[in-house]
Protein backbone atom coordinates (compact mmCIF):
# COMPACT_ATOMS: atom_id res chain seq x y z
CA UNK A 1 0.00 0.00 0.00
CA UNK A 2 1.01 3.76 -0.83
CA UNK A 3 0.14 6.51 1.16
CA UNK A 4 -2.35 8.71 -0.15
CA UNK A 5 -1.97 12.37 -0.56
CA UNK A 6 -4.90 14.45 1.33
CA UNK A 7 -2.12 17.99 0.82
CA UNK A 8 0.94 19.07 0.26
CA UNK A 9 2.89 17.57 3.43
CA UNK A 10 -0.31 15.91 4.79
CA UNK A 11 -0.47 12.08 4.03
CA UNK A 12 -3.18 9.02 5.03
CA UNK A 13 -1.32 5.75 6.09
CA UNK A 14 -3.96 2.97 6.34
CA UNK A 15 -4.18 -1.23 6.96
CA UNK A 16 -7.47 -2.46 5.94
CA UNK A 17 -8.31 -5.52 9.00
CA UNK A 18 -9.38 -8.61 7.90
CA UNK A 19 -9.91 -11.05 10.29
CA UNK A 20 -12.39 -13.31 12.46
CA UNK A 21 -11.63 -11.43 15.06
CA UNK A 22 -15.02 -9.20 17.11
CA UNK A 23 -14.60 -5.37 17.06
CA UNK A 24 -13.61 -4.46 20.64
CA UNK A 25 -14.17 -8.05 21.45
CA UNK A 26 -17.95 -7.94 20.78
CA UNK A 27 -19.04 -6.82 17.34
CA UNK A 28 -18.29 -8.80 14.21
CA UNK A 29 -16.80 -7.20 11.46
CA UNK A 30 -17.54 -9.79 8.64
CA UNK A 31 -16.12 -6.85 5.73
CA UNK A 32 -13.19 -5.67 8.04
CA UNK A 33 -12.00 -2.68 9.12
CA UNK A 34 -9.43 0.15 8.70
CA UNK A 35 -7.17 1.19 10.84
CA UNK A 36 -5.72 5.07 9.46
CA UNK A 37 -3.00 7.12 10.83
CA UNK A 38 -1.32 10.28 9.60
CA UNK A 39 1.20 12.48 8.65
CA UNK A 40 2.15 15.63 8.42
CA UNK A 41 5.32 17.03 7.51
CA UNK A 42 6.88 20.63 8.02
CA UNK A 43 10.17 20.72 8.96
CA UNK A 44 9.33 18.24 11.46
CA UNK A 45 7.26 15.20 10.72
CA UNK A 46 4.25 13.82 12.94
CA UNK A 47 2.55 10.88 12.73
CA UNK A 48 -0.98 11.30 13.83
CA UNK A 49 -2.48 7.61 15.67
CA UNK A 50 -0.74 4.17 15.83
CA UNK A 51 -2.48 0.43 15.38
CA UNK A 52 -2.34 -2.34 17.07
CA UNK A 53 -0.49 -5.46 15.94
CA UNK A 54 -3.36 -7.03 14.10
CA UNK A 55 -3.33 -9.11 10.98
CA UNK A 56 0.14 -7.37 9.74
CA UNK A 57 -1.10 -3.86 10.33
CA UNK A 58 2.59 -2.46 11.83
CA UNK A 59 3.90 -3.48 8.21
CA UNK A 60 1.21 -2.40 6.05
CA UNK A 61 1.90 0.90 8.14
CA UNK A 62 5.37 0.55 7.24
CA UNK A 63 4.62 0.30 3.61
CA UNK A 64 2.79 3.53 3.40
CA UNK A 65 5.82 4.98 5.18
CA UNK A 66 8.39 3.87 2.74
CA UNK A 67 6.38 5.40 0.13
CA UNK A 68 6.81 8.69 0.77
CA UNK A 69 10.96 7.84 2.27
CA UNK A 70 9.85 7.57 5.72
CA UNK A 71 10.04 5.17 8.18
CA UNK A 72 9.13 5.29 12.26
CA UNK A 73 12.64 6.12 13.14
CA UNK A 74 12.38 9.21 11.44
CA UNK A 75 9.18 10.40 13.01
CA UNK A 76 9.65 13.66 15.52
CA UNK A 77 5.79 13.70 17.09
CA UNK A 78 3.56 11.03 18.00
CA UNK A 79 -0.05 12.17 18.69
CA UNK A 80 -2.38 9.89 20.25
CA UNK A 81 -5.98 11.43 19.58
CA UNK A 82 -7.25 8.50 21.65
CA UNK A 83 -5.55 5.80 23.57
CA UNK A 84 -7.91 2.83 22.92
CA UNK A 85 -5.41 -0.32 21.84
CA UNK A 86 -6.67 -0.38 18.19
CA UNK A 87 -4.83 2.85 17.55
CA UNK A 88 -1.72 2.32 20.37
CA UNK A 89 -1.28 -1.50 20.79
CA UNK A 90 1.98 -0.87 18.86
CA UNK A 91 3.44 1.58 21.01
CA UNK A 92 5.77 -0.11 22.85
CA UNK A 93 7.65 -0.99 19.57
CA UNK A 94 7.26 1.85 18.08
CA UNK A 95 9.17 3.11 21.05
CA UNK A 96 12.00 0.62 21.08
CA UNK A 97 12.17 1.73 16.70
CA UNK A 98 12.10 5.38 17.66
CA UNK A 99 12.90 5.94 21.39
CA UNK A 100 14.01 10.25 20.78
CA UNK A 101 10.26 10.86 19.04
CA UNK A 102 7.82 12.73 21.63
CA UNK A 103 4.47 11.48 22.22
CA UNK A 104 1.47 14.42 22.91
CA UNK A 105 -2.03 13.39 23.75
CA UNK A 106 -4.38 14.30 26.71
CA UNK A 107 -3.25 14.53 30.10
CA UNK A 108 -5.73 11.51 30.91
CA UNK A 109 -4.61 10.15 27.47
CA UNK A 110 -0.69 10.68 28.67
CA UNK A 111 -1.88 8.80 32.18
CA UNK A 112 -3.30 6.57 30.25
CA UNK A 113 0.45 6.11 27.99
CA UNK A 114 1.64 5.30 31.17
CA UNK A 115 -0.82 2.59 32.59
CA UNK A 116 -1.05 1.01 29.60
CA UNK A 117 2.72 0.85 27.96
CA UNK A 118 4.73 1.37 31.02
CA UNK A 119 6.32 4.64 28.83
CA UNK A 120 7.34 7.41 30.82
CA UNK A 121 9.53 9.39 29.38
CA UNK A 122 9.47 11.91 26.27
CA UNK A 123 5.45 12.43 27.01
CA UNK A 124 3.82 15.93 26.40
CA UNK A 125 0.00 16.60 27.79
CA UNK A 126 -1.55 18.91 25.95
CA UNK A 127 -5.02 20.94 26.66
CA UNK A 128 -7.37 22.98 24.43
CA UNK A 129 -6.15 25.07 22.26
CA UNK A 130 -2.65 24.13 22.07
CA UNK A 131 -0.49 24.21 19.21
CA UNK A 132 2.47 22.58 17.72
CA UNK A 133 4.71 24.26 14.95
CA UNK A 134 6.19 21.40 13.33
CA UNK A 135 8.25 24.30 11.04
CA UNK A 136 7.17 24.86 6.90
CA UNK A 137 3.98 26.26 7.60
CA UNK A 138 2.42 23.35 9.36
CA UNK A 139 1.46 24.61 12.54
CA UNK A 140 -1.57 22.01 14.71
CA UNK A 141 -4.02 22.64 17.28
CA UNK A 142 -5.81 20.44 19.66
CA UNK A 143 -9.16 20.03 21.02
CA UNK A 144 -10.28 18.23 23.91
CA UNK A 145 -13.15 16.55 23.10
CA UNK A 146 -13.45 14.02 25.97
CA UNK A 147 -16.06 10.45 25.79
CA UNK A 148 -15.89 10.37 22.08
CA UNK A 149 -15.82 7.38 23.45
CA UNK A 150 -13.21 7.32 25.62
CA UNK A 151 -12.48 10.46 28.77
CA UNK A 152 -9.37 11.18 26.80
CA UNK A 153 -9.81 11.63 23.58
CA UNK A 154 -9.30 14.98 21.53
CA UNK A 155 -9.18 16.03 17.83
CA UNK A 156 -5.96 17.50 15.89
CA UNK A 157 -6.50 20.62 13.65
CA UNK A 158 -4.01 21.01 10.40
CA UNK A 159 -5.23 24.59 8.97
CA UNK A 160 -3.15 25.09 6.13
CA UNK A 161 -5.33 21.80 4.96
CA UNK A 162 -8.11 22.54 6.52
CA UNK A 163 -7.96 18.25 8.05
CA UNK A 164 -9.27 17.69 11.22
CA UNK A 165 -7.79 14.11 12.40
CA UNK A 166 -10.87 12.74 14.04
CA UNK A 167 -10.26 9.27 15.64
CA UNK A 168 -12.90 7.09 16.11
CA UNK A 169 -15.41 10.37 15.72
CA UNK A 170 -16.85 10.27 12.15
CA UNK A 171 -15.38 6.56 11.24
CA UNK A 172 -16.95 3.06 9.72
CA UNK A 173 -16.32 -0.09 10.05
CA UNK A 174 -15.29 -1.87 6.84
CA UNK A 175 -12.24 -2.18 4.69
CA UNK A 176 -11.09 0.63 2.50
CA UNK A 177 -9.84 -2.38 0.17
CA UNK A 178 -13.06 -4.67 -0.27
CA UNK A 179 -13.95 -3.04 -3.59
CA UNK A 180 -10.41 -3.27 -5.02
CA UNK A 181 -9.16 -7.03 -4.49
CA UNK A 182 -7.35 -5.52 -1.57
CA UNK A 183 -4.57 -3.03 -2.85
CA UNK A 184 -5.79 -0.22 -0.42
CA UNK A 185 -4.95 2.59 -3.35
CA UNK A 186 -8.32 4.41 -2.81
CA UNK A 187 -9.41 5.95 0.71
CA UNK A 188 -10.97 9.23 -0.11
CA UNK A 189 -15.12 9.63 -0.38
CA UNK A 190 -14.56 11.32 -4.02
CA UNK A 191 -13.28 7.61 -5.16
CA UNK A 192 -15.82 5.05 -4.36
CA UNK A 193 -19.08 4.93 -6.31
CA UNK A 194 -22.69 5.34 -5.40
CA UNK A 195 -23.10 1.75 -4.22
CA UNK A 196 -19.51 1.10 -2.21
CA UNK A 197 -20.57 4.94 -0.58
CA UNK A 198 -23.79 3.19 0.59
CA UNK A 199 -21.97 0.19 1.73
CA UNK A 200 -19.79 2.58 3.98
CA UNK A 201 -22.74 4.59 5.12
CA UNK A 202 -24.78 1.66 6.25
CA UNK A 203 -21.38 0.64 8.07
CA UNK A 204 -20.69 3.70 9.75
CA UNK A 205 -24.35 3.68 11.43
CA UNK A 206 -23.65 0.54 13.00
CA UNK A 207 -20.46 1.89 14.07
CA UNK A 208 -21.96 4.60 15.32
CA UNK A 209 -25.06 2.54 17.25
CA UNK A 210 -22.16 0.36 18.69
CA UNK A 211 -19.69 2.29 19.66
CA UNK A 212 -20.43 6.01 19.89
CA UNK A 213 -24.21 5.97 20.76
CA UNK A 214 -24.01 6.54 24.43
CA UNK A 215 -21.64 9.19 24.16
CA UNK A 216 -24.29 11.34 21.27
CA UNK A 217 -24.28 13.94 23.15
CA UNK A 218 -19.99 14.37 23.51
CA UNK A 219 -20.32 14.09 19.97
CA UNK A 220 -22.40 17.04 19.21
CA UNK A 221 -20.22 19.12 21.52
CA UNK A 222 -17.38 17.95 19.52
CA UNK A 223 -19.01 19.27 16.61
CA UNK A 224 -20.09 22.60 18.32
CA UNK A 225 -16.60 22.71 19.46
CA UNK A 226 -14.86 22.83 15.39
CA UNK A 227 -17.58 24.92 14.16
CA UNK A 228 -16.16 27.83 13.28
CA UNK A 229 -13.25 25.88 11.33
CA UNK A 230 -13.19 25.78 7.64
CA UNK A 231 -12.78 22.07 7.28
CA UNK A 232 -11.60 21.05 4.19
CA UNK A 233 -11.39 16.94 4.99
CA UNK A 234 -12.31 14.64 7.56
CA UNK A 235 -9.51 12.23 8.71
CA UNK A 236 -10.66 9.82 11.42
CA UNK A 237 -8.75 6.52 11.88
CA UNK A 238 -11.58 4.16 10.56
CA UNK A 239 -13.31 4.18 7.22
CA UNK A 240 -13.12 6.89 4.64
CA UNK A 241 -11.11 9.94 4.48
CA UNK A 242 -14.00 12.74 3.52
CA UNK A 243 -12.37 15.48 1.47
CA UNK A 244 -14.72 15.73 -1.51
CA UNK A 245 -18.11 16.41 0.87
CA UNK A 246 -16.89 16.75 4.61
CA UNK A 247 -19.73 17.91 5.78
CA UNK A 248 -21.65 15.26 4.53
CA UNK A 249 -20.17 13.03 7.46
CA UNK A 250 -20.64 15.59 9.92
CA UNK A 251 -23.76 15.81 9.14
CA UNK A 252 -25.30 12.18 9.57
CA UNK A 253 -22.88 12.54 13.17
CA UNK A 254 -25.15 14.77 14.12
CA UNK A 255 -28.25 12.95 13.04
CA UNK A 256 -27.31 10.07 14.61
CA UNK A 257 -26.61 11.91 17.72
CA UNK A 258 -30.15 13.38 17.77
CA UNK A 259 -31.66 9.96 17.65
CA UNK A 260 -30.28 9.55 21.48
CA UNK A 261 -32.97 11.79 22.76
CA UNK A 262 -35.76 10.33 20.07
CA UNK A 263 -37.66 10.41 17.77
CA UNK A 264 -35.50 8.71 15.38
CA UNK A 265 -36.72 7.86 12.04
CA UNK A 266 -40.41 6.34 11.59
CA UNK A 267 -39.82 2.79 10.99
CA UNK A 268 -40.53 -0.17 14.15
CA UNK A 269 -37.68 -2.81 14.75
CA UNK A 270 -39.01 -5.98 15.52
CA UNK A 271 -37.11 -8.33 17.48
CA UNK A 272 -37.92 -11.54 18.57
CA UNK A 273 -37.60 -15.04 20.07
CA UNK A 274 -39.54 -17.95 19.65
CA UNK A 275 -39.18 -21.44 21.52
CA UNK A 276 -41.44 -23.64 19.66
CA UNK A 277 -43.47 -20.54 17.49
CA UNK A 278 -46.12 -19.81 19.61
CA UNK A 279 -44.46 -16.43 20.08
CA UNK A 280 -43.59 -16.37 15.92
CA UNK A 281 -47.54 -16.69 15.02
CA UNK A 282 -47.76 -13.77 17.29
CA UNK A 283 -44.93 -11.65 15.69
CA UNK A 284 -46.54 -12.52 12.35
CA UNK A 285 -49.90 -11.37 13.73
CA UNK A 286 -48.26 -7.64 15.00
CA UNK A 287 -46.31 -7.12 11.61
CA UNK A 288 -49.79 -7.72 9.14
CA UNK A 289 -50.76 -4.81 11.54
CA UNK A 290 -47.67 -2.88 10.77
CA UNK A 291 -47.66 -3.39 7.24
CA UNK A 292 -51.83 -2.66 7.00
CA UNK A 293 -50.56 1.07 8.64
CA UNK A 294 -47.64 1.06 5.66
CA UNK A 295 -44.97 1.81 8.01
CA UNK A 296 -41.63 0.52 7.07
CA UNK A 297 -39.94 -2.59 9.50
CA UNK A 298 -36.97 -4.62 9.96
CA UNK A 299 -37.53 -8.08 11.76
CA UNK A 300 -34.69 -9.42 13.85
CA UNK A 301 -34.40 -12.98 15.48
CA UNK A 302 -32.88 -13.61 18.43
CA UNK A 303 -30.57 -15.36 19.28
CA UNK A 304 -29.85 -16.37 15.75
CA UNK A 305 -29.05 -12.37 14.65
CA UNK A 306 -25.99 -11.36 16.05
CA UNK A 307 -27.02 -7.88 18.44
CA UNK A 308 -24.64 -5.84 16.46
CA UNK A 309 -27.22 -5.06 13.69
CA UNK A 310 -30.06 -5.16 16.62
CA UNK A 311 -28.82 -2.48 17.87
CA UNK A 312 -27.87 -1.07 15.52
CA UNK A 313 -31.79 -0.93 13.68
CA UNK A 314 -33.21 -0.26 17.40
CA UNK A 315 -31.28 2.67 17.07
CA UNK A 316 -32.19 3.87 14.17
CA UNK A 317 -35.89 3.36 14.47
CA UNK A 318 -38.73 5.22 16.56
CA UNK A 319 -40.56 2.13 17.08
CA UNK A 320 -39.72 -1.33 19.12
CA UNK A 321 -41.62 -4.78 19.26
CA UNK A 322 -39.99 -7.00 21.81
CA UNK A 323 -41.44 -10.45 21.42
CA UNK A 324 -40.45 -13.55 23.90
CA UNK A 325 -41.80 -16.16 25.85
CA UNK A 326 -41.75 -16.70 29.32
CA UNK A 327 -38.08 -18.81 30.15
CA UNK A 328 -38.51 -20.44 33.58
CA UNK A 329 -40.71 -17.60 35.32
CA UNK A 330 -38.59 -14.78 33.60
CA UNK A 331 -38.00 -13.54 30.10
CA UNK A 332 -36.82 -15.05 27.62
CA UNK A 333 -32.74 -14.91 27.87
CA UNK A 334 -31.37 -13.36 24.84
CA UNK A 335 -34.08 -10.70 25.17
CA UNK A 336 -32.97 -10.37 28.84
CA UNK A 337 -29.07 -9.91 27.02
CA UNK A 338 -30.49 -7.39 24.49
CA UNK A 339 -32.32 -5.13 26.94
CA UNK A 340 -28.92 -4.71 28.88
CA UNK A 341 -27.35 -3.88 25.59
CA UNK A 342 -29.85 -1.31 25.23
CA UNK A 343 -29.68 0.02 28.57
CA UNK A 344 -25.94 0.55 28.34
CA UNK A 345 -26.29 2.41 24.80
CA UNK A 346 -28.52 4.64 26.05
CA UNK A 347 -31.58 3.45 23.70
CA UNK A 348 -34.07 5.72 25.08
CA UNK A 349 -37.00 7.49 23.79
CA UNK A 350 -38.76 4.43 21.98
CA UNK A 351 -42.52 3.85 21.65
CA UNK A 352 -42.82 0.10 22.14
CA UNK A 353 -44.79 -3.16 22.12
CA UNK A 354 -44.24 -6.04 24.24
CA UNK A 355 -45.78 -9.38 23.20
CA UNK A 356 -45.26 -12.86 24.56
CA UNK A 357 -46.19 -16.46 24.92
CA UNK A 358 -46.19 -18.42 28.56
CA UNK A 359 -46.81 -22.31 29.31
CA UNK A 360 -47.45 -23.14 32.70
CA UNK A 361 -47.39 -19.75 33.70
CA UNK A 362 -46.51 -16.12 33.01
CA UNK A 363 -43.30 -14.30 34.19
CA UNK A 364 -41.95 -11.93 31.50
CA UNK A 365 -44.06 -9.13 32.56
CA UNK A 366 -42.59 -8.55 36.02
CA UNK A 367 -38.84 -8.77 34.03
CA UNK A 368 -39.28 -6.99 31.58
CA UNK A 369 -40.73 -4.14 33.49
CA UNK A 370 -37.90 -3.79 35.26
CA UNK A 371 -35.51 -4.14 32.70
CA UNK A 372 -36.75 -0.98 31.14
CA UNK A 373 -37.61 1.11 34.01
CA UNK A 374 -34.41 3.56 33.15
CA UNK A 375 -35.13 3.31 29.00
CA UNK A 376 -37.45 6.73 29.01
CA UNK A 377 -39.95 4.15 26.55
CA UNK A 378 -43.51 4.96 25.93
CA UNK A 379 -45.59 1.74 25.95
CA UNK A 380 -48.27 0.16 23.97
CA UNK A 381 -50.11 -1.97 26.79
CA UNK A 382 -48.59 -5.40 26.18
CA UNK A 383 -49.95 -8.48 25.38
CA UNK A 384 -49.29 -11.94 26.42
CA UNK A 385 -51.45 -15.41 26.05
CA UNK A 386 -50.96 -18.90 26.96
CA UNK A 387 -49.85 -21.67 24.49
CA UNK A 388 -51.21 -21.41 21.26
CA UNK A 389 -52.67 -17.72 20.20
CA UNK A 390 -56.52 -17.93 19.38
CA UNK A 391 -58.22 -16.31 16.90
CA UNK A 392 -58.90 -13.54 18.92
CA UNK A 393 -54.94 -13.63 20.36
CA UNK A 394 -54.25 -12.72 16.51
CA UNK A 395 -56.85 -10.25 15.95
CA UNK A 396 -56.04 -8.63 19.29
CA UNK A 397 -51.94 -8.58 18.24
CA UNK A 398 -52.42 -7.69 14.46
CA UNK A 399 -54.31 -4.38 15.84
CA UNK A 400 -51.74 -3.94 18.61
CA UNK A 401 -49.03 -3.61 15.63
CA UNK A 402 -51.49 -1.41 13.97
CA UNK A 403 -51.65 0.59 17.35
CA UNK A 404 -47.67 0.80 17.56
CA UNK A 405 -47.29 2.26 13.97
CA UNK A 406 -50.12 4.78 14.22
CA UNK A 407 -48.23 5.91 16.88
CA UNK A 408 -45.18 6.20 14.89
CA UNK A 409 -47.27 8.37 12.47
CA UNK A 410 -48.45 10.78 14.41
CA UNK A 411 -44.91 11.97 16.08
């Protein structure tokens, strides 16, 4: 891989990630992901974010380097935007390669150098507003823009460019290289076409529902916080680099952050379990109601859907069915897993239905009630039976779905 040229002395170093492997240990990435640093070059050079030592990404990294006649002993400035592994794992060789360079992030990030990599010396905290003149013209500035998603993360302003390196703020999950058998030559927004765009945008919601949602509102002080910039290209360190439409990006952030507080958009998520389908022939009974209102759904089985895309469609619709038998006097277990998920991405602000078989006797209610007391939800009045759903069960539950998207329509 070559690095690619965002300006004159500004450069975007990238591995594309493919492995088995689940994003921060919990959400699959089945098309990969990229892991981008940067750098910038005055008459000092920084590089702007590490990687970890995952499937060869130190050498790909290395690659990009030697393109441009650089390698990591030559590098004067390390700046950590955000101390998470996936963009520092490598530090402690980087150090041993380049033990003179100076490292500048946070002073929680700079605690956080030390906790995590035993490296003490040659550290620089730096607040808001600071700069560093790296000599030619190329002067940065910093931002502290703390819980996006970690307390010690911060942005990195190159004006001459107008790039703001971003981190994980603005990012996707995917690999830059799964549209071009894997060379890694194109990374900027004004490269991929109308399809491989919407591949990355439907990537960088779930990103955004899985990593970033319970920190929306960080983000849209973040964005408060660069307003008055002239921003020229987005750099984070996952997905694409946005130079041709930067505010594009910036503006489905902020979109996404507005969902945190509801209403998000007028669709219904429907997620479900089903033992032995008594609870199915009820979810089929709520979604004729749905579709006889003509609001749009998504339909999500449980345990058999992985809660990555879940979550990721609970939080980007206005509307929630829940559907799950009673499990041994309680609800159903992976429901019982997907309502903690919920509660600790901050999935508030949802009208919802609750619907549910029981055998020998009920359970769920009491549960699931208390699952959600913190979730802010409005609630359709829900509706359990025993066994097998009657005639009536269905007619009851078709008009219950009915009920939930009317709802919808009137926000």
């Amino acid at each position: 891989m070559k690095a690619q040229v965002i300006a004159e002395g500004v450069f975007c170093l990238h591995a594309d990630i493919k492995t088995n492997d689940l994003f921060e240990g919990i959400w699959p990435i089945p098309d990969g992901v990229s892991l981008n640093s940067y750098i910038i070059r005055g008459e000092k050079t920084a590089l702007v974010d590490l990687v970890r030592d995952w499937t060869g990404a130190p050498g790909q990294l290395a690659g990009c380097l030697n393109s441009i006649g650089l390698d990591f002993s030559r590098i004067d400035y390390l700046i950590l935007n955000h101390l998470e592994p996936d963009h520092t794992g490598w530090l402690p060789e980087f150090r041993k390669q380049n033990p003179g360079a100076e490292i500048l992030a946070t002073a929680k990030g700079i605690n956080l150098v030390k906790t995590f990599y035993k490296v003490t010396e040659g550290l620089r905290a730096v607040k808001d507003g600071d700069t560093l003149d790296l000599g030619g013209g190329k002067v940065l500035r910093f931002f502290e823009t703390p819980n996006i998603h970690w307390p010690e993360t911060m942005l990195t302003w190159e004006p001459a460019s107008g790039t703001l390196f971003t981190c994980d703020a603005f990012g996707s999950f995917g690999a830059l290289g799964n549209f071009d058998q894997g060379t890694g030559d194109r990374v900027f927004d004004d490269e991929f076409n109308e399809k491989e765009l919407a591949f990355f945008e439907a990537e960088g919601l779930r990103y955004f529902a899985n990593i970033l949602s319970s920190f929306s509102s960080f983000v849209e002080r973040a964005v408060q916080k660069t307003a008055g910039l002239d921003i020229k290209c987005v750099a984070p360190s996952h997905g694409l680099v946005w130079r041709k439409d930067p505010k594009k990006i910036i503006d489905q952030y902020l979109t996404y952050a507005s969902w945190a507080k509801g209403p998000a958009e007028k669709k219904i998520a429907v997620i479900w379990g089903s033992m032995y389908g008594l609870t199915k022939a009820g979810v089929e009974a709520v979604i004729r109601g749905i579709e006889k209102e003509g609001v749009p759904y998504t339909a999500h089985r449980i345990p058999d859907e992985n809660i990555s895309w879940v979550l990721t469609s609970a939080y980007q619709c206005s509307g929630i069915v829940l559907a799950m038998p009673t499990y041994e006097y309680a609800m159903f277990p992976p429901m019982s897993y997907v309502l903690d998920i919920f509660r600790r991405k901050h999935i508030y602000g949802k009208k919802v239905l609750r619907i549910g078989s029981w055998g020998w006797i009920g359970g769920a209610k009491k549960d699931y009630e208390a699952a959600i007391e913190n979730l802010k939800w409005t609630s359709i009045e829900s509706y359990e039976w025993p066994g097998a759903p009657t005639a009536e069960d269905l007619k009851a539950l078709e008009e219950k779905g009915a009920e939930l998207a009317r709802a919808l329509k009137e926000e």
